[in-house]
Protein backbone atom coordinates (compact mmCIF):
# COMPACT_ATOMS: atom_id res chain seq x y z
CA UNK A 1 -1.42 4.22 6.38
CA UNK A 2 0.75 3.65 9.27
CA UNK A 3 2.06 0.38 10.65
CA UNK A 4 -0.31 -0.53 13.10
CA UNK A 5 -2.90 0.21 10.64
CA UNK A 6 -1.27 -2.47 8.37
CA UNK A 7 -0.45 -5.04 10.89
CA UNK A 8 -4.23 -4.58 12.25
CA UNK A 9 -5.35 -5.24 8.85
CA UNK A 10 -2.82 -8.03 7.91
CA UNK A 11 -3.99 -10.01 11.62
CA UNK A 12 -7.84 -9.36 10.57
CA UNK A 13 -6.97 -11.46 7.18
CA UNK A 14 -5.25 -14.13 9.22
CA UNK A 15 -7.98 -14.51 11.82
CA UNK A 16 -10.46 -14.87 8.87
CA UNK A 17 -8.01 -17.33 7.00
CA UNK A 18 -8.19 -18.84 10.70
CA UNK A 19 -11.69 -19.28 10.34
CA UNK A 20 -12.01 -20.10 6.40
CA UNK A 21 -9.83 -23.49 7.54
CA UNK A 22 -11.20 -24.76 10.35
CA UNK A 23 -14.69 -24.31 8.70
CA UNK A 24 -13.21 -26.59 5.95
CA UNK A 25 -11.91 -28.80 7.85
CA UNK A 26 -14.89 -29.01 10.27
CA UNK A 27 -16.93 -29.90 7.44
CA UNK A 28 -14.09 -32.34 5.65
CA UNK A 29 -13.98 -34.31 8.60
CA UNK A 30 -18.19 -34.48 9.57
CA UNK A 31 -18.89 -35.48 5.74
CA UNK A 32 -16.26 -38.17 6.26
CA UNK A 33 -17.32 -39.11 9.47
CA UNK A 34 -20.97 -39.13 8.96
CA UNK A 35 -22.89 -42.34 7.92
CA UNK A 36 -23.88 -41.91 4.30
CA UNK A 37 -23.08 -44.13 0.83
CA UNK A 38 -20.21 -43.03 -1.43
CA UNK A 39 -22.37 -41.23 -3.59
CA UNK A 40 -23.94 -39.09 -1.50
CA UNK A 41 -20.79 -38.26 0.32
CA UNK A 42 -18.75 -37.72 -3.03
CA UNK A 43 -22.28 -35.39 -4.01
CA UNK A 44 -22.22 -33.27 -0.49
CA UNK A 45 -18.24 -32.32 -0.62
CA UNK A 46 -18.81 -31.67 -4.37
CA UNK A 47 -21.34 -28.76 -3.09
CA UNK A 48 -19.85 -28.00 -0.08
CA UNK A 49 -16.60 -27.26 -2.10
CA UNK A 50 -18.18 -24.96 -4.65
CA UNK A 51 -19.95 -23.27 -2.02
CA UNK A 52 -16.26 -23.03 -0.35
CA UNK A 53 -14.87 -21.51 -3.50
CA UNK A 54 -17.53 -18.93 -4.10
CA UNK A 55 -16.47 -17.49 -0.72
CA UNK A 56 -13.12 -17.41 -1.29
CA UNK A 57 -13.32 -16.30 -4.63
CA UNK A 58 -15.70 -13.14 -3.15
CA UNK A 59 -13.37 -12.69 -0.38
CA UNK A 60 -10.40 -12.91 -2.53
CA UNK A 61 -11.89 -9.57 -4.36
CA UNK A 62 -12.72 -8.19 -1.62
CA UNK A 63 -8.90 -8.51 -0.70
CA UNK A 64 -8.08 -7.00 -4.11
CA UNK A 65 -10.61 -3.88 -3.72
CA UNK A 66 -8.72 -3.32 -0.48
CA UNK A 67 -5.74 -3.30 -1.47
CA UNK A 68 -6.78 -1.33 -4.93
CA UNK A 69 -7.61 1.43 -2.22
CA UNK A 70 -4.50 1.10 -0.32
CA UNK A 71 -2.66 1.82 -3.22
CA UNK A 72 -4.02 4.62 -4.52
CA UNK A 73 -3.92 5.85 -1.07
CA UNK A 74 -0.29 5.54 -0.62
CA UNK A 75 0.11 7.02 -4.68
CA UNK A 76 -1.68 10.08 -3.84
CA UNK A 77 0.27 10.70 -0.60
CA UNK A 78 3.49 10.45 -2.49
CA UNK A 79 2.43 12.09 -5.44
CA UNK A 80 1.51 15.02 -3.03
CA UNK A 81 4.85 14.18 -0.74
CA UNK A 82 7.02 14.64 -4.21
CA UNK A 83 5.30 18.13 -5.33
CA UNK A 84 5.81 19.29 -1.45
CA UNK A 85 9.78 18.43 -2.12
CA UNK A 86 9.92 19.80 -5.64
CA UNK A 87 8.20 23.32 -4.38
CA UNK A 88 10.77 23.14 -1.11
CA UNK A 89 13.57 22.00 -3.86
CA UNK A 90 12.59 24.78 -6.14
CA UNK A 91 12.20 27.70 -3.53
CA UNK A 92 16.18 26.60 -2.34
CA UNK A 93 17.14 27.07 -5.72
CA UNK A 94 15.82 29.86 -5.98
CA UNK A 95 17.32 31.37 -2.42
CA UNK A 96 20.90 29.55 -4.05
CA UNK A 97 20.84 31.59 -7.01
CA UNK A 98 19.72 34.98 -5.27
CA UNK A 99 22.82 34.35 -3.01
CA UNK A 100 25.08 33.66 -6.09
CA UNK A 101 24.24 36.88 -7.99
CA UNK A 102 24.40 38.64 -4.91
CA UNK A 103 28.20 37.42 -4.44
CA UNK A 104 28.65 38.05 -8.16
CA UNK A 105 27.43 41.70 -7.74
CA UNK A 106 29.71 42.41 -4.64
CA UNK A 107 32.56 40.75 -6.08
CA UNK A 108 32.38 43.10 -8.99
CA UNK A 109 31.19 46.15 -7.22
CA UNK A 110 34.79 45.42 -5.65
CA UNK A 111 37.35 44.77 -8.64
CA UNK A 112 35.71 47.94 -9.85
CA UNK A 113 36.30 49.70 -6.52
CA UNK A 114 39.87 48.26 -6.68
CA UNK A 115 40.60 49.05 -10.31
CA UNK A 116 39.42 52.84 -9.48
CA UNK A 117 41.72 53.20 -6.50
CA UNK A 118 45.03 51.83 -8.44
């Protein structure tokens, strides 16, 4: 996932947060403001607030199974990313140690030419 992808995603959360508090507040402030006894207010922010914590709570796991996602996104990328660099690793090895016994070869085939012409 590229940046803009994650800030996009990171401003959608805020603007939600955004949302999720001025809701609260909106109803903090008309349950205080409204004209009912003690009781009844204490009972209405009592509900309001589980209500208030259910959605959280879901959006909160929402959240997580996003993120879950995101991860194993980003693992499988790398995990492919890593056997890309060990094949590319491997195959310069390989190409390394061609060159080396190729050196080795010639340097031989030479002393021997050298040791035949003294």
């Amino acid at each position: 996932m590229d940046k803009h992808e994650d800030e996009a995603a990171r401003n959608v959360g805020l603007l939600i947060a955004g949302f999720a508090i001025g809701a609260l507040t909106g109803t903090v402030l008309g349950l205080l403001f409204a004209p009912k006894s003690g009781r009844e207010l204490r009972e209405e922010i009592k509900e309001k607030g589980k209500d208030y914590y259910s959605k959280a709570k879901d959006m909160g796991a929402e959240y997580v199974d996003v993120a879950k996602e995101k991860a194993a996104t980003a693992y499988d990328k790398s995990k492919e990313t890593a056997g890309a660099a060990k094949d590319r690793i491997s195959e310069a090895a390989s190409k390394v140690k061609q060159a080396i016994d190729t050196g080795v070869k010639t340097a031989r085939e030479k002393l021997e030419e050298r040791r035949q012409e003294d």
